[in-house]
C-alpha atoms as a PDB file:
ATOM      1  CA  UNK A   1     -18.969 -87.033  53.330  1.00  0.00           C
ATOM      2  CA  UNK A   2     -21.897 -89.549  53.654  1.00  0.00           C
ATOM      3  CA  UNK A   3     -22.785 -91.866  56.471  1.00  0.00           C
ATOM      4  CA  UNK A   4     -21.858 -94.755  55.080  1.00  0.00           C
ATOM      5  CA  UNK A   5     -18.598 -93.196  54.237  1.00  0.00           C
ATOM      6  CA  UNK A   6     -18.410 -92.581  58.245  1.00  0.00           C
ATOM      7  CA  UNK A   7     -18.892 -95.531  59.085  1.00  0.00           C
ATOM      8  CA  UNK A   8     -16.348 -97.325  56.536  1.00  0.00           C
ATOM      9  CA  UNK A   9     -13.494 -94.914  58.117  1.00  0.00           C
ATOM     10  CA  UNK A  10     -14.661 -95.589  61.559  1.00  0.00           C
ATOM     11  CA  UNK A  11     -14.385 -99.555  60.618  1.00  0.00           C
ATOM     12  CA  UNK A  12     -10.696 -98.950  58.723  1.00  0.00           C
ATOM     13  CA  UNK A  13      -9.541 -97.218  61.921  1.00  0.00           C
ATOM     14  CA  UNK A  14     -10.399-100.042  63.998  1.00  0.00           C
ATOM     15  CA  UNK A  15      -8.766-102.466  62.338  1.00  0.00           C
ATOM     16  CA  UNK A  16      -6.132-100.127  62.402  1.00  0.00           C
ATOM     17  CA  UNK A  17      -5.787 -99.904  65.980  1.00  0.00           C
ATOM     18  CA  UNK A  18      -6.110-103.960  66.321  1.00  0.00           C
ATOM     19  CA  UNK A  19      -3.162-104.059  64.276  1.00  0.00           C
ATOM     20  CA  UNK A  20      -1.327-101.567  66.343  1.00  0.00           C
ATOM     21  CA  UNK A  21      -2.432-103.569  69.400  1.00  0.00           C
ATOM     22  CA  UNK A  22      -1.275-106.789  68.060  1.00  0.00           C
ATOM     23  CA  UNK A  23       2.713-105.170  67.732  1.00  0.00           C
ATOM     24  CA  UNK A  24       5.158-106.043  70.605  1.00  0.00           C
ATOM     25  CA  UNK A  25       4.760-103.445  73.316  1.00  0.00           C
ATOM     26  CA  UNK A  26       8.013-101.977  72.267  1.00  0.00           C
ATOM     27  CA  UNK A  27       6.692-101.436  68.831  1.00  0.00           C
ATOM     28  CA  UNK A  28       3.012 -99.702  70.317  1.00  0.00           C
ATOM     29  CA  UNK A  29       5.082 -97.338  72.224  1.00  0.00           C
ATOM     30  CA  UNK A  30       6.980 -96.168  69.336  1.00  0.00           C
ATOM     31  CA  UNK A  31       4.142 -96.367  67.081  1.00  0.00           C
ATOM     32  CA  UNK A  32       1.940 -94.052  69.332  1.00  0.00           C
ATOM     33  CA  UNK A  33       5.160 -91.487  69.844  1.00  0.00           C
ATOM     34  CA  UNK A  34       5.441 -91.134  66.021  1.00  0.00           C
ATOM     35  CA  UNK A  35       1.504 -90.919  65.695  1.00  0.00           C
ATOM     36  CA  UNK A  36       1.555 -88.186  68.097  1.00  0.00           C
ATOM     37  CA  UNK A  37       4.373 -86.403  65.880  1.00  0.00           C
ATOM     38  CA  UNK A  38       2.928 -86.592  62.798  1.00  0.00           C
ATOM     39  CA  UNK A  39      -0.619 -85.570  63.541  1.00  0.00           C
ATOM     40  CA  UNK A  40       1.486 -82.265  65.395  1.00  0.00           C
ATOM     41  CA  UNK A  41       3.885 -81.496  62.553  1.00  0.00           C
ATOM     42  CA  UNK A  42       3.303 -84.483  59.455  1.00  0.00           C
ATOM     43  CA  UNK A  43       1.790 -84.178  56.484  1.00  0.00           C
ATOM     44  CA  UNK A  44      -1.232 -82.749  55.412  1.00  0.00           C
ATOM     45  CA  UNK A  45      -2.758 -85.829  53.640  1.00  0.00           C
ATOM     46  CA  UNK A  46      -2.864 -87.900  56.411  1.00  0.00           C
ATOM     47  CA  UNK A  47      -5.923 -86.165  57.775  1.00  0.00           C
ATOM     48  CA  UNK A  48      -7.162 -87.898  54.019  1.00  0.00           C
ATOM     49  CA  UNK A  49      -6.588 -91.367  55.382  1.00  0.00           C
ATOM     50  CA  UNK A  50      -4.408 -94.055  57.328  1.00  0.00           C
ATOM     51  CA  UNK A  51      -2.308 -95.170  54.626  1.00  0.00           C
ATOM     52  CA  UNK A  52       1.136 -93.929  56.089  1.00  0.00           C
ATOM     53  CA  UNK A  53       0.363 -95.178  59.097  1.00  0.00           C
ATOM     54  CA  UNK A  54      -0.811 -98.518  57.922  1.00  0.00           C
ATOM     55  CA  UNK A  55       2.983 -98.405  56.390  1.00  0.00           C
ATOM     56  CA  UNK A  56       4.375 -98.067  59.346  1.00  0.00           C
ATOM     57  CA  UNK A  57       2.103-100.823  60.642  1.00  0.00           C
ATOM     58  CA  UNK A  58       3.503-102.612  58.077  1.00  0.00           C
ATOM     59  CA  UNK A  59       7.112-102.147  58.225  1.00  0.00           C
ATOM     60  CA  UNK A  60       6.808-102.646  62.080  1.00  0.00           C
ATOM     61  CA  UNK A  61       5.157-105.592  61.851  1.00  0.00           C
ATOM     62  CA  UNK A  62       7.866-107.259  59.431  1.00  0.00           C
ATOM     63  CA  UNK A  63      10.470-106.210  61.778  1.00  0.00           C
ATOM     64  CA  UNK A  64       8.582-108.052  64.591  1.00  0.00           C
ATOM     65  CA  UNK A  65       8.152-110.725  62.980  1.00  0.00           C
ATOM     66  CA  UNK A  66      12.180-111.182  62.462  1.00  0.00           C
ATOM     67  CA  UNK A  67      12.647-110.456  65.877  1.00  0.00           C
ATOM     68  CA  UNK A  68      14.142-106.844  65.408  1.00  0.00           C
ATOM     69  CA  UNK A  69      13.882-104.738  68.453  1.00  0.00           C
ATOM     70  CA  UNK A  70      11.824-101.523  67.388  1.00  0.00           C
ATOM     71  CA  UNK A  71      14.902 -98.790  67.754  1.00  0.00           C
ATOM     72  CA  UNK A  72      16.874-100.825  64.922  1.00  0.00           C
ATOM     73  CA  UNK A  73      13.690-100.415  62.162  1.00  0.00           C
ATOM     74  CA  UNK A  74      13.576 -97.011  63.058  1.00  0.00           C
ATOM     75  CA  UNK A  75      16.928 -96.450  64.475  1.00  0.00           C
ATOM     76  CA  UNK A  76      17.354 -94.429  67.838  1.00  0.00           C
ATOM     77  CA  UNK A  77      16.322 -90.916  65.977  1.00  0.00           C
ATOM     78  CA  UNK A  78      12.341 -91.792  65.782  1.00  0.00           C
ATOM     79  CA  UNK A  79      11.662 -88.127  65.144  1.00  0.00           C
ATOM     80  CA  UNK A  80      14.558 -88.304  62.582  1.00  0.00           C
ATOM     81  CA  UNK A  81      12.876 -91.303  61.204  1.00  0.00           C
ATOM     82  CA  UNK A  82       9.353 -89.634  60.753  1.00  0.00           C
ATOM     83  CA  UNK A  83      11.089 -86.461  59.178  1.00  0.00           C
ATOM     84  CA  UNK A  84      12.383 -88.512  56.365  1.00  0.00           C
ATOM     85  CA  UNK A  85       8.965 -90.563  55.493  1.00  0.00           C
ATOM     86  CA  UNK A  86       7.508 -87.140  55.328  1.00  0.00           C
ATOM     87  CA  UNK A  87      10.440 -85.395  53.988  1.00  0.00           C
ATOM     88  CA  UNK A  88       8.590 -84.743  49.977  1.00  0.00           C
ATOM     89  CA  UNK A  89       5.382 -84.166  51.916  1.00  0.00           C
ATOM     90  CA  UNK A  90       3.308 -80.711  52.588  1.00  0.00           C
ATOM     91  CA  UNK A  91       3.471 -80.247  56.273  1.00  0.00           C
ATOM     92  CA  UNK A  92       1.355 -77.795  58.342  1.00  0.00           C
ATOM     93  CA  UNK A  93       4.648 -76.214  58.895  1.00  0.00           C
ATOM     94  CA  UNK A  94       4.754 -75.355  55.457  1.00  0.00           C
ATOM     95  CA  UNK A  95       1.266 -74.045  54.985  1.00  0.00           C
ATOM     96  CA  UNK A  96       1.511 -71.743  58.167  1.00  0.00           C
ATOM     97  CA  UNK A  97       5.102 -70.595  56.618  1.00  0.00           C
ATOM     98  CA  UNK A  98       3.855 -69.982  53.548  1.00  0.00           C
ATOM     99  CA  UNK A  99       0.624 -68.200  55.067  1.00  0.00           C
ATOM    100  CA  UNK A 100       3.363 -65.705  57.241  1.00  0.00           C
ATOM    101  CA  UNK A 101       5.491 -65.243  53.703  1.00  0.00           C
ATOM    102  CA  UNK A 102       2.044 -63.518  52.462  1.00  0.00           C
ATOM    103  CA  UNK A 103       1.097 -62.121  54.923  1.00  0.00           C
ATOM    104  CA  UNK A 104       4.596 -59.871  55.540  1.00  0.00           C
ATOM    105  CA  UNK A 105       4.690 -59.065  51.687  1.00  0.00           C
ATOM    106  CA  UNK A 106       1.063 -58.072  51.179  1.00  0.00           C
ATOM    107  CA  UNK A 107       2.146 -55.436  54.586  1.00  0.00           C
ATOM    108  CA  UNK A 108       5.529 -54.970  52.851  1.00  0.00           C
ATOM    109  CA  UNK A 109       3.192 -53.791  49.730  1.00  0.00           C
ATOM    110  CA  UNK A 110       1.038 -51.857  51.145  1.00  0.00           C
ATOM    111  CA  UNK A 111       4.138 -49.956  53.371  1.00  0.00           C
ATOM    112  CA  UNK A 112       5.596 -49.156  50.100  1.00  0.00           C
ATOM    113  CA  UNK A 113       2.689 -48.010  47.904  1.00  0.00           C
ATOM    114  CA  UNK A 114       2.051 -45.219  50.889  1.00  0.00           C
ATOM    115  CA  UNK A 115       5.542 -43.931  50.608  1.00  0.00           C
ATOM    116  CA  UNK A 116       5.343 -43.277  46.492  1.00  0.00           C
END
């Protein structure tokens, strides 16, 4: 990654918090809560960019704009609601699962080679 690439993210991420900033207080609240959840459990691609995020930016900002309270966008599930945009996405979830699932059989393996 170069410097100037650096500096372009830095730049994309603060537009992307003025946007966040610019949302209803009702929407920032519920846009931090599901930030927090997907960078703990969400998809592995989003540490390539903003550009879920900047959907949900999106789709938050429409709903502002027709006067929608936050909880009926998302409905009253949020966690519910960031399970589903993620739902066809690899998760870190899924990479430590998978790393366990190898783990046990290459023991499993190695158990039953001694005992032939």
């Amino acid at each position: 990654m170069s410097i100037q690439d650096i500096i372009e993210g830095k730049k994309e991420w603060r537009a992307h918090v003025a946007r966040v900033k610019g949302l209803p207080k009702d929407y920032q609240i519920v846009y931090k809560e599901i930030q927090k959840y997907l960078f703990k459990v969400g998809p592995v691609e989003l540490t390539d960019g903003i550009g879920l995020l900047s959907g949900i930016i999106d789709l938050f900002e429409e709903g502002a704009s027709l006067g929608k309270g936050v909880l009926e966008v998302t409905g009253s599930d949020v966690a519910a609601f960031c399970d589903e945009l993620i739902k066809d996405s690899k998760t870190y979830a899924d990479i430590y699962q998978e790393s366990v699932d190898q783990k046990v059989s290459k023991a499993m393996k190695k158990v039953t080679d001694k005992t032939k």
